[in-house]
N, C-alpha and C. Protein backbone atom coordinates (compact mmCIF):
# COMPACT_ATOMS: atom_id res chain seq x y z
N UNK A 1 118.60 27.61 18.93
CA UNK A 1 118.95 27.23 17.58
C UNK A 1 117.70 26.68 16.89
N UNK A 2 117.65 26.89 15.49
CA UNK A 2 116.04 26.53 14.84
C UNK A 2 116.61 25.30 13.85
N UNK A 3 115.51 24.46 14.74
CA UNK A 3 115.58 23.00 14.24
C UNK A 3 114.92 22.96 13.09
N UNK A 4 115.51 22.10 11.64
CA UNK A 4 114.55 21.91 11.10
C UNK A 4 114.84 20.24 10.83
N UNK A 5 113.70 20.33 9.20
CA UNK A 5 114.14 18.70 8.40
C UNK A 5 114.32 18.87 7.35
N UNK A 6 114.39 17.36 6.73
CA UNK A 6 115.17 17.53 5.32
C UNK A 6 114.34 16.69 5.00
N UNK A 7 113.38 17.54 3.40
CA UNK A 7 112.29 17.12 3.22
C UNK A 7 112.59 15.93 1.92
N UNK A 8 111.42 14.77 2.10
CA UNK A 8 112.29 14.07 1.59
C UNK A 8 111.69 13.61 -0.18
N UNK A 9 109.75 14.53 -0.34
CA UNK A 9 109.56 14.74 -1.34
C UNK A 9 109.98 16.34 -1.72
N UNK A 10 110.01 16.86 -2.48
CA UNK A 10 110.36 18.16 -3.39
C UNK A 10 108.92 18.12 -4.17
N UNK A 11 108.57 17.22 -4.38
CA UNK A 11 107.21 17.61 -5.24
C UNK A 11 106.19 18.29 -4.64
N UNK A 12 104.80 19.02 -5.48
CA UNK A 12 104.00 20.04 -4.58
C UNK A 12 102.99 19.08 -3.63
N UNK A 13 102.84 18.00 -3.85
CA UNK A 13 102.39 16.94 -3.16
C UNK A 13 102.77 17.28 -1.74
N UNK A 14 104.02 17.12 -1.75
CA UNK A 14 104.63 16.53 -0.50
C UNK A 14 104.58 18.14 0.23
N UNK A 15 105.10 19.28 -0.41
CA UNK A 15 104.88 20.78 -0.47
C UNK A 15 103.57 21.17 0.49
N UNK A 16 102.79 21.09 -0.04
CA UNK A 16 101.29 21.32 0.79
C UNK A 16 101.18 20.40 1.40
N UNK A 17 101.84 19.00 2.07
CA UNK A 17 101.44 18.48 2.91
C UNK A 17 102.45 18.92 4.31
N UNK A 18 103.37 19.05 4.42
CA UNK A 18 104.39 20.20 4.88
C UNK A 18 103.52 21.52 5.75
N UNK A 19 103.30 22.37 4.30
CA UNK A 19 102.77 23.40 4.81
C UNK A 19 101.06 23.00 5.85
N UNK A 20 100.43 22.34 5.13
CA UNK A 20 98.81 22.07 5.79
C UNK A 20 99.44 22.07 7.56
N UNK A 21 101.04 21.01 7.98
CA UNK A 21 101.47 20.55 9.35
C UNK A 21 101.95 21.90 10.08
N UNK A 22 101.79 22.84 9.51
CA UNK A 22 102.91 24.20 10.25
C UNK A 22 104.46 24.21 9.99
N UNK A 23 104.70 24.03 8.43
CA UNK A 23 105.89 24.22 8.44
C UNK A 23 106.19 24.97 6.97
N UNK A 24 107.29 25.64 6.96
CA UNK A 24 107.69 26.47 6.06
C UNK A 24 108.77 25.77 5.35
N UNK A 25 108.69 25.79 3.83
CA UNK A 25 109.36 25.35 2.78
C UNK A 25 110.66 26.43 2.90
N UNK A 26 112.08 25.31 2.87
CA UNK A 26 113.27 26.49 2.76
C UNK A 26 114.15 25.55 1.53
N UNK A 27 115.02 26.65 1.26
CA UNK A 27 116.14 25.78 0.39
C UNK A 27 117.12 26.62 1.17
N UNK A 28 118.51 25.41 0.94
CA UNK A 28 119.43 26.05 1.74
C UNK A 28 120.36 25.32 0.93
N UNK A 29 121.54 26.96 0.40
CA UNK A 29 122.69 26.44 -0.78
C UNK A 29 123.92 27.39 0.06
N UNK A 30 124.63 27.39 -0.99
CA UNK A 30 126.46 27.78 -0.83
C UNK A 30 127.02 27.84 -1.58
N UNK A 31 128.12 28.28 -1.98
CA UNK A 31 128.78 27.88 -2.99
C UNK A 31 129.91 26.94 -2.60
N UNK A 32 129.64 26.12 -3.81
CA UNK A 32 130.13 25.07 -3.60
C UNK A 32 129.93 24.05 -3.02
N UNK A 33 128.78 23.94 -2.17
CA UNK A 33 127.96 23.10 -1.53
C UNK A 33 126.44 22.51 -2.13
N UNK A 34 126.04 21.30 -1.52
CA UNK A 34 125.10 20.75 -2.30
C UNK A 34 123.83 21.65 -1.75
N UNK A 35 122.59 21.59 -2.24
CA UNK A 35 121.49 22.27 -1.84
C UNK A 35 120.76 20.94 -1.33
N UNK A 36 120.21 21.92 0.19
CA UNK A 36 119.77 21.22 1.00
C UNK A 36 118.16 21.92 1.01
N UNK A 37 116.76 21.12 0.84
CA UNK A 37 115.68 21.10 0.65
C UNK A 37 115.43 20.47 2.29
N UNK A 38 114.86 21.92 2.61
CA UNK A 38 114.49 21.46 4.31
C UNK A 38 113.35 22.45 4.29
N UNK A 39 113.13 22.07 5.53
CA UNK A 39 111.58 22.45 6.63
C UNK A 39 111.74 23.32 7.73
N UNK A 40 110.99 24.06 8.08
CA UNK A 40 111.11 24.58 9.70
C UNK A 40 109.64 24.82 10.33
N UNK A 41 109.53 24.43 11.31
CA UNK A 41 108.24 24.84 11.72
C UNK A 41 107.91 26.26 11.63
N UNK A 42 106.82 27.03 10.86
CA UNK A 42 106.94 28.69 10.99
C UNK A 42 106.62 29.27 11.76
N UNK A 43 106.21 28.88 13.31
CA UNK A 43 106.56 29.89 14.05
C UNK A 43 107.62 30.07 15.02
N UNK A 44 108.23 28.74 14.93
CA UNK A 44 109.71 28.81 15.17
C UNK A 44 110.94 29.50 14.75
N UNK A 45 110.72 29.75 12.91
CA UNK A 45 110.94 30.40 12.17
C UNK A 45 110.86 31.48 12.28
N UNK A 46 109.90 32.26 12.58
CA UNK A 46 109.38 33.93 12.92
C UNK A 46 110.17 34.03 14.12
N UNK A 47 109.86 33.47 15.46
CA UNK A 47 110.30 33.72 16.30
C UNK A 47 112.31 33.93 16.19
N UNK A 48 112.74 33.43 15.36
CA UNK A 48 114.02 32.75 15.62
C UNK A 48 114.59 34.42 14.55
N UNK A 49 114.03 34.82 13.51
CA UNK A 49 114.31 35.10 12.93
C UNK A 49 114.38 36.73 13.40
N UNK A 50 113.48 37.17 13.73
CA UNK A 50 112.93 38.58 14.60
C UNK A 50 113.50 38.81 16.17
N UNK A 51 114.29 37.37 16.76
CA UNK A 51 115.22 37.25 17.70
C UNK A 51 116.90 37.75 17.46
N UNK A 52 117.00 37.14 16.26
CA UNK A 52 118.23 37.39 15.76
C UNK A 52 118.77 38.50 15.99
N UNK A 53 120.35 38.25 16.72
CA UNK A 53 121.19 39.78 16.79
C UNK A 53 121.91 40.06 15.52
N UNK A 54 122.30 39.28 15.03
CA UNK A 54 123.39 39.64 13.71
C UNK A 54 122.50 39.36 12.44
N UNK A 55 123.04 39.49 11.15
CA UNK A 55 122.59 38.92 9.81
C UNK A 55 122.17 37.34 10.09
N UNK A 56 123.79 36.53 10.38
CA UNK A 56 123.58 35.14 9.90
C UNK A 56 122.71 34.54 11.40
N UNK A 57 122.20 34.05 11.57
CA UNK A 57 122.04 32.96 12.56
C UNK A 57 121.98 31.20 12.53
N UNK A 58 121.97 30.73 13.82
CA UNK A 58 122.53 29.30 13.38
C UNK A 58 120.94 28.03 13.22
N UNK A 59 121.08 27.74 12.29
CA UNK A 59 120.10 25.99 12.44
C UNK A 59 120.37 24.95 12.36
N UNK A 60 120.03 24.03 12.60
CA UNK A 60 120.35 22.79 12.88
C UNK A 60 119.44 21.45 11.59
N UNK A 61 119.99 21.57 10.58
CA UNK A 61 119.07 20.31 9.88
C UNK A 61 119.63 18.97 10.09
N UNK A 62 118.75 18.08 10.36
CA UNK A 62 119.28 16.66 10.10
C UNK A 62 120.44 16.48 11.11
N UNK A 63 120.85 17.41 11.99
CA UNK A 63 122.29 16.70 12.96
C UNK A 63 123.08 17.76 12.22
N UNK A 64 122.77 18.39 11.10
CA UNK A 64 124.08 19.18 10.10
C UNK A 64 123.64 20.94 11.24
N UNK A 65 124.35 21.31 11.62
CA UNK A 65 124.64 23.02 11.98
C UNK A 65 125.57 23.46 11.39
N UNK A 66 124.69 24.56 10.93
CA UNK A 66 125.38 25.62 9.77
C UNK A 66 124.67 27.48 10.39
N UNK A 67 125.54 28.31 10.22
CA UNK A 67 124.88 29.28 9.94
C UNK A 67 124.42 29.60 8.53
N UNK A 68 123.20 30.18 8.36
CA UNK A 68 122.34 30.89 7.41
C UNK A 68 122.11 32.43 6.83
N UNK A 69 121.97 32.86 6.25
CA UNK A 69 121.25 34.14 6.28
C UNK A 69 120.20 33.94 5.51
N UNK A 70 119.34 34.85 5.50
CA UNK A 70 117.85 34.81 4.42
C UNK A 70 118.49 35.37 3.07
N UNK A 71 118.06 35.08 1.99
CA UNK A 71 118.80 35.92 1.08
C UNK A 71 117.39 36.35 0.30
N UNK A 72 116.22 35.30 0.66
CA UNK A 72 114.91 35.68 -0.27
C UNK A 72 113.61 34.82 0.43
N UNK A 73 112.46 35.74 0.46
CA UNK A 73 111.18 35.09 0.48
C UNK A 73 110.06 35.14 0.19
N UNK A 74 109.08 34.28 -0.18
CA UNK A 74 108.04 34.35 -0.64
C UNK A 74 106.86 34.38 0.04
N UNK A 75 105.58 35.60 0.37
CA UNK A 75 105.03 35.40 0.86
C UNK A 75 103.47 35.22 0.42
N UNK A 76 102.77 34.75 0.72
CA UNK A 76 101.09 35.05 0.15
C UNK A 76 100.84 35.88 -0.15
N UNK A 77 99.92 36.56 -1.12
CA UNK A 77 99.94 37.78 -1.66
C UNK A 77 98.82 38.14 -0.85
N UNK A 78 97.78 37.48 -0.30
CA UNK A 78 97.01 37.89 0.28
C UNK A 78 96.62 38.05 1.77
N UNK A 79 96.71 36.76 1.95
CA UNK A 79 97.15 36.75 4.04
C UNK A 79 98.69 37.11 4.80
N UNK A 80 99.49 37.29 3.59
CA UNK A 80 100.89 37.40 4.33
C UNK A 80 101.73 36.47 4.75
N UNK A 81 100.88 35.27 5.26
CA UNK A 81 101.91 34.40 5.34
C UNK A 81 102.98 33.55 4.57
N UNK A 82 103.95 33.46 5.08
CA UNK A 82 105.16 33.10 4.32
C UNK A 82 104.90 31.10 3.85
N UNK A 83 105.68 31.38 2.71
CA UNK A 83 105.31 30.18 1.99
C UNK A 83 106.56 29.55 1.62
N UNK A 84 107.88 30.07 1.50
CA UNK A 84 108.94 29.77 1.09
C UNK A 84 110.64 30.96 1.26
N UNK A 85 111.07 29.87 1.80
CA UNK A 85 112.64 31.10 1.77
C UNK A 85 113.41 30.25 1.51
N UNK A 86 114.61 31.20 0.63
CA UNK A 86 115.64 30.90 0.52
C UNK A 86 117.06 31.23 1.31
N UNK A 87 117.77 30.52 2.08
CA UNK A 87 118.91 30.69 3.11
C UNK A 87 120.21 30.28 2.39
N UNK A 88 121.06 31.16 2.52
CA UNK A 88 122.51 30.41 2.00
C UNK A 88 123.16 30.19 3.46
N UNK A 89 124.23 29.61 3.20
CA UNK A 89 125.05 29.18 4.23
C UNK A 89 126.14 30.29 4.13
N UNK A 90 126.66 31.17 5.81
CA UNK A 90 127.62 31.97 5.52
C UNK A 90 128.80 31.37 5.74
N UNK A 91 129.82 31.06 4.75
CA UNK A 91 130.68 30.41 5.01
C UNK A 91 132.02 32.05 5.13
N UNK A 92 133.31 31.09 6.04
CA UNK A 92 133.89 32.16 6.45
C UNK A 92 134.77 32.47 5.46
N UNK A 93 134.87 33.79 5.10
CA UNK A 93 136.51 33.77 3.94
C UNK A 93 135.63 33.82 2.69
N UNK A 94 134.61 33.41 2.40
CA UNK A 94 134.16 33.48 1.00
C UNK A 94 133.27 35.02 0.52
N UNK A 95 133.60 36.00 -0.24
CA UNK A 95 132.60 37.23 -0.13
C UNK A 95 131.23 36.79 -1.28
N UNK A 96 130.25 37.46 -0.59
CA UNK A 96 128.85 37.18 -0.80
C UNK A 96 127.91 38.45 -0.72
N UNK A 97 126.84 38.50 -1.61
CA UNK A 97 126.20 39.31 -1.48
C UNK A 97 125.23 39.44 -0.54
N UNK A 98 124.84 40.43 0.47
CA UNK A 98 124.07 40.43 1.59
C UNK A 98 123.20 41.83 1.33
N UNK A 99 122.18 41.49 2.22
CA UNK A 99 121.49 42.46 1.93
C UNK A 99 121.29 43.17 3.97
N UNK A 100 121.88 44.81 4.25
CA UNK A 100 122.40 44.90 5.43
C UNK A 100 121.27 45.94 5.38
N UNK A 101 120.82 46.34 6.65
CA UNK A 101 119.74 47.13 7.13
C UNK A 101 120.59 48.51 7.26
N UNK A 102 119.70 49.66 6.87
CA UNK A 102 119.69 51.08 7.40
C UNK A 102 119.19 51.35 8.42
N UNK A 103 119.76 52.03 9.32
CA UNK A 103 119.35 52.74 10.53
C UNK A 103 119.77 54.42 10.39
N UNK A 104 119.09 55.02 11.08
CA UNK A 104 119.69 56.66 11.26
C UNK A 104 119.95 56.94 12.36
N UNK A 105 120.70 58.05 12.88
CA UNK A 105 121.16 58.64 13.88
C UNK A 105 120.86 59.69 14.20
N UNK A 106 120.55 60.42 15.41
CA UNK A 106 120.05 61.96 15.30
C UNK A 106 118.77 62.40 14.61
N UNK A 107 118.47 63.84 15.28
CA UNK A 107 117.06 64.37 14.54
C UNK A 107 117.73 65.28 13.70
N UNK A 108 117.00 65.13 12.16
CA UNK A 108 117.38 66.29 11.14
C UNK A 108 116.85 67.86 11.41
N UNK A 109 117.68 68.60 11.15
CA UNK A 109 116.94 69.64 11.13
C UNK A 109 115.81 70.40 10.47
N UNK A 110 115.27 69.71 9.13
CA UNK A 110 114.32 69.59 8.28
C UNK A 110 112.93 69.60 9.28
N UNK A 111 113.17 68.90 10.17
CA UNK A 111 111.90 68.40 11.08
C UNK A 111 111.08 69.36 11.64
N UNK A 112 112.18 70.50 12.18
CA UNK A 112 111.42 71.67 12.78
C UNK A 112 110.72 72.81 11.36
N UNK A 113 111.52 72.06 10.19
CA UNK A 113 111.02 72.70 9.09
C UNK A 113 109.76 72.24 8.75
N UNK A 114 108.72 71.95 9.31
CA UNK A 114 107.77 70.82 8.66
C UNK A 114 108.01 69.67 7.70
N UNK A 115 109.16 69.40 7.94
CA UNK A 115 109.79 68.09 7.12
C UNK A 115 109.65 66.65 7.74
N UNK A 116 110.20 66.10 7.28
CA UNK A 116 109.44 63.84 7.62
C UNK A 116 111.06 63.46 6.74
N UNK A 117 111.76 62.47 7.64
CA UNK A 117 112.70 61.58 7.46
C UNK A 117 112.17 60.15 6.70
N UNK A 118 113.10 60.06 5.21
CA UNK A 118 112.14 59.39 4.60
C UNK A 118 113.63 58.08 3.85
N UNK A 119 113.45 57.49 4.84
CA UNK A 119 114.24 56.17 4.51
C UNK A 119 114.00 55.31 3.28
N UNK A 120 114.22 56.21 2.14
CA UNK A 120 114.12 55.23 0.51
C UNK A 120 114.64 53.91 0.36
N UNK A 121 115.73 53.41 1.02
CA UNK A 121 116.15 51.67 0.96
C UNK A 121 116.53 51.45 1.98
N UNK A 122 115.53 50.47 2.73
CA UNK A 122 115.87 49.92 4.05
C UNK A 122 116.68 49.28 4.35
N UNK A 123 117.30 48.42 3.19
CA UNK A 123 118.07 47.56 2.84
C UNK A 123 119.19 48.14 1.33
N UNK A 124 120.21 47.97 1.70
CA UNK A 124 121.46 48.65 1.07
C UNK A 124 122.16 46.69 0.84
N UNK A 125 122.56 46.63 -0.39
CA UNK A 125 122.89 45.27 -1.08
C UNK A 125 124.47 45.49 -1.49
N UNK A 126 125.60 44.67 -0.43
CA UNK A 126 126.11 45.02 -0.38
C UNK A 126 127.36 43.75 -0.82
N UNK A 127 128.51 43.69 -0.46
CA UNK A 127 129.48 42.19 -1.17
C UNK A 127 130.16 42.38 -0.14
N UNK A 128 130.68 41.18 0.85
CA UNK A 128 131.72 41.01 1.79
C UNK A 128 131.88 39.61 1.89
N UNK A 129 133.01 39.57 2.61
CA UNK A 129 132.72 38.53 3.65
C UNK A 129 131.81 38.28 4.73
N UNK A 130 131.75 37.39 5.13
CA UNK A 130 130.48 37.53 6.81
C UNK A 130 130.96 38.17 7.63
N UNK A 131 132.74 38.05 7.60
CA UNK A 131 133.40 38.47 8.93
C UNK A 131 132.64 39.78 9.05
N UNK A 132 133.10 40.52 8.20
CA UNK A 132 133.15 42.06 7.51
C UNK A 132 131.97 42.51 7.67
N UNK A 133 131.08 41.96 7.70
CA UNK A 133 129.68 42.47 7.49
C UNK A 133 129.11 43.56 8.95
N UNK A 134 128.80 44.67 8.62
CA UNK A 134 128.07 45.13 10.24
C UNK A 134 127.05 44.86 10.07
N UNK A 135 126.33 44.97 11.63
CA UNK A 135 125.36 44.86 11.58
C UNK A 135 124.17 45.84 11.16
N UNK A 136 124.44 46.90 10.99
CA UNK A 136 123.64 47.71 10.36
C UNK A 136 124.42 49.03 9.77
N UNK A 137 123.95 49.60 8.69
CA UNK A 137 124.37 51.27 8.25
C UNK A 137 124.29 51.90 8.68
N UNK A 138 124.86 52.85 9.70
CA UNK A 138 123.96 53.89 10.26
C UNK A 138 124.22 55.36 9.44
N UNK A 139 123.51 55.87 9.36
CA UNK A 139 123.50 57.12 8.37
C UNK A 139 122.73 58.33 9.36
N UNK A 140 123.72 59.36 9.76
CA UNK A 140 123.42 60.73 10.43
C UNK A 140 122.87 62.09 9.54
N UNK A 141 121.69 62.09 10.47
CA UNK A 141 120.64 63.06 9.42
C UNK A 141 120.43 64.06 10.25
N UNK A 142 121.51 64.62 11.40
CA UNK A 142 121.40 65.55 11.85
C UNK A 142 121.67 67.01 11.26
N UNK A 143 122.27 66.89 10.20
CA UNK A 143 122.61 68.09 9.25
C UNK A 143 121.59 68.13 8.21
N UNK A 144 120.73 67.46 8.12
CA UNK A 144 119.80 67.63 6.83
C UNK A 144 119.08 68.59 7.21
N UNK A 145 118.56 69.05 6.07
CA UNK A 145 117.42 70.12 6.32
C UNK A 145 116.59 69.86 4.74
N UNK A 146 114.74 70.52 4.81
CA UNK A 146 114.14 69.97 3.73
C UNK A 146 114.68 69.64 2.47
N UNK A 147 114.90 68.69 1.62
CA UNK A 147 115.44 68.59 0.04
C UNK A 147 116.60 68.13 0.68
N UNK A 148 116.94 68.00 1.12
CA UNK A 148 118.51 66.99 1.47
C UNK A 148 118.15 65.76 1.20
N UNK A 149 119.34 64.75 0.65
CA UNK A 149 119.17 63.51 0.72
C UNK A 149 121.20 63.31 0.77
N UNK A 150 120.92 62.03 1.28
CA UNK A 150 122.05 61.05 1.54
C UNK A 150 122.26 60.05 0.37
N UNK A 151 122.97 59.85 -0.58
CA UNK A 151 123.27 58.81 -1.49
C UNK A 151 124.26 57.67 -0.68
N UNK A 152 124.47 57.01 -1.92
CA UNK A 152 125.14 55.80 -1.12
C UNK A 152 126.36 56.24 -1.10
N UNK A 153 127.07 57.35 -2.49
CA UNK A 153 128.39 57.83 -2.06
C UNK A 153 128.48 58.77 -1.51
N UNK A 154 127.33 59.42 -0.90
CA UNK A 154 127.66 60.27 0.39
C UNK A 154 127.84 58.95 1.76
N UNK A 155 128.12 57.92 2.21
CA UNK A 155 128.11 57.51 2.97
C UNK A 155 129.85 57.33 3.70
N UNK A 156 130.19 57.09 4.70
CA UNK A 156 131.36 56.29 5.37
C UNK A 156 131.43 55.15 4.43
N UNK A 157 133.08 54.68 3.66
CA UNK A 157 132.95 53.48 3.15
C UNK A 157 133.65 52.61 4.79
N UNK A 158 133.29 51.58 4.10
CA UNK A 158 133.06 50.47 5.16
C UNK A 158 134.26 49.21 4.96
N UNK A 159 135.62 49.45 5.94
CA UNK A 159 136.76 47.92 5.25
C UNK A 159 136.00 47.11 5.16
N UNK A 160 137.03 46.57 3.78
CA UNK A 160 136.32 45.55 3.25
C UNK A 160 134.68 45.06 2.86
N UNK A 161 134.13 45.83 2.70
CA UNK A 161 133.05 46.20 2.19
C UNK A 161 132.56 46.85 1.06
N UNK A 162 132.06 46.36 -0.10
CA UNK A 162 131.48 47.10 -1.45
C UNK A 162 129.94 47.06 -1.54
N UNK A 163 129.73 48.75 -1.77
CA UNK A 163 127.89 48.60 -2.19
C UNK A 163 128.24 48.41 -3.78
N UNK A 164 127.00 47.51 -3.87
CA UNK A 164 126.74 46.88 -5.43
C UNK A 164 125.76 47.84 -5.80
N UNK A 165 124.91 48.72 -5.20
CA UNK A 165 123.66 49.39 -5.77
C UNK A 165 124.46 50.56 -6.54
N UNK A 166 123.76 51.12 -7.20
CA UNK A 166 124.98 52.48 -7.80
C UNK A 166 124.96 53.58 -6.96
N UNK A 167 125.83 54.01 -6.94
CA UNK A 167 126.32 54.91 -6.38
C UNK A 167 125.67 56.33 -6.32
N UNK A 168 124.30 56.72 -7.02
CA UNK A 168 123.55 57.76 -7.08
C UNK A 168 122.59 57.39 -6.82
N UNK A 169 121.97 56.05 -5.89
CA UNK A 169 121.13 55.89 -5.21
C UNK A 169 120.73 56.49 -4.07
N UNK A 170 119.74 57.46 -3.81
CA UNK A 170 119.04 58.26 -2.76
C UNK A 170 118.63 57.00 -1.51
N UNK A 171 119.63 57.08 -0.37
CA UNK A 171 119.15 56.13 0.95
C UNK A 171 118.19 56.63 1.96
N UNK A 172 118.85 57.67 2.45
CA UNK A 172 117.79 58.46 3.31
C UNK A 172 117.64 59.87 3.17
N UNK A 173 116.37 60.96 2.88
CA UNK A 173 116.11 61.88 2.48
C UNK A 173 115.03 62.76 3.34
N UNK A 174 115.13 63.66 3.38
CA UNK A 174 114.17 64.81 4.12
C UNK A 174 113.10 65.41 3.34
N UNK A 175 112.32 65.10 3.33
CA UNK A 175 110.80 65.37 2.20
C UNK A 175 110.05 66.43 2.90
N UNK A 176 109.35 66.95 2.07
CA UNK A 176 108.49 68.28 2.97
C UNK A 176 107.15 67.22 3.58
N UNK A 177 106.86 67.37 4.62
CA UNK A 177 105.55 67.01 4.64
C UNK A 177 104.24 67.85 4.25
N UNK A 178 103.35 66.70 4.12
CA UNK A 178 102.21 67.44 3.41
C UNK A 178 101.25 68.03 4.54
């Protein structure tokens, strides 16, 4: 479980003195809940996060355990490293917008065409509950062949599950290679 704290300036003062120690600026809200201004060490953070089996996983601020998901982050534009995220709390029964990973299944047949599998949104933005949520899309590209693509309403709908992106969004597609 990823420990953090609850920081107790908010100003950029206190901000860069945080970050200078090895730790990553988070906010953590809900609805209906107060927002909690906490810390995590970042490579505890990386590690915890790239461990994760599901969307939400659990942390621990202050004695308070909650599960989280990432919903947003900010990174350096230049070294990469992360400078700030935002986590909501998944509470159960309440639907929320998540953002759920694409995966594919199978080799397309495009491939033996001199074609390349070309995953346009890695991430599909979607409204559930947590219960509801899978853990990933999987989308079968064994019938494609070059110029094929998969939209979001070519997909399996999913109980209890709504995509918010529109519906003539191109997810995964078979491109000629060059």
């Amino acid at each position: 479980m990823l420990e953090g704290i609850i920081r107790e300036s908010i100003g950029k003062r206190g901000t860069n003195a945080l970050r200078r120690d090895g730790y990553l600026i988070a906010n953590i809200y809900g609805r209906g809940l107060e927002n909690i201004h906490a810390a995590f060490k970042q490579n505890e953070y990386i590690r915890t996060v790239r461990n994760k089996e599901t969307i939400a996983f659990p942390v621990n601020v202050a004695g308070n355990e909650m599960n989280v998901v990432v919903q947003s982050y900010e990174s350096h534009p230049v070294t990469g490293e992360l400078l700030h995220v935002d986590l909501m709390i998944a509470q159960a029964g309440v639907k929320a917008h998540y953002f759920i990973p694409v995966t594919t299944t199978g080799t397309a047949l495009g491939l033996k065409n001199k074609g390349m599998v070309n995953i346009s949104k890695r991430r599909l933005r979607v409204k559930a509950a947590i219960e509801d949520l899978p853990k990933a899309i999987v989308v079968d590209v064994t019938k494609m062949d070059v110029g094929d693509s998969k939209m979001i309403r070519d997909l399996d709908p999913i109980a209890n599950v709504t995509f918010t992106d529109s519906d003539r969004v191109a997810v995964v597609s078979v491109i000629k290679a060059k």
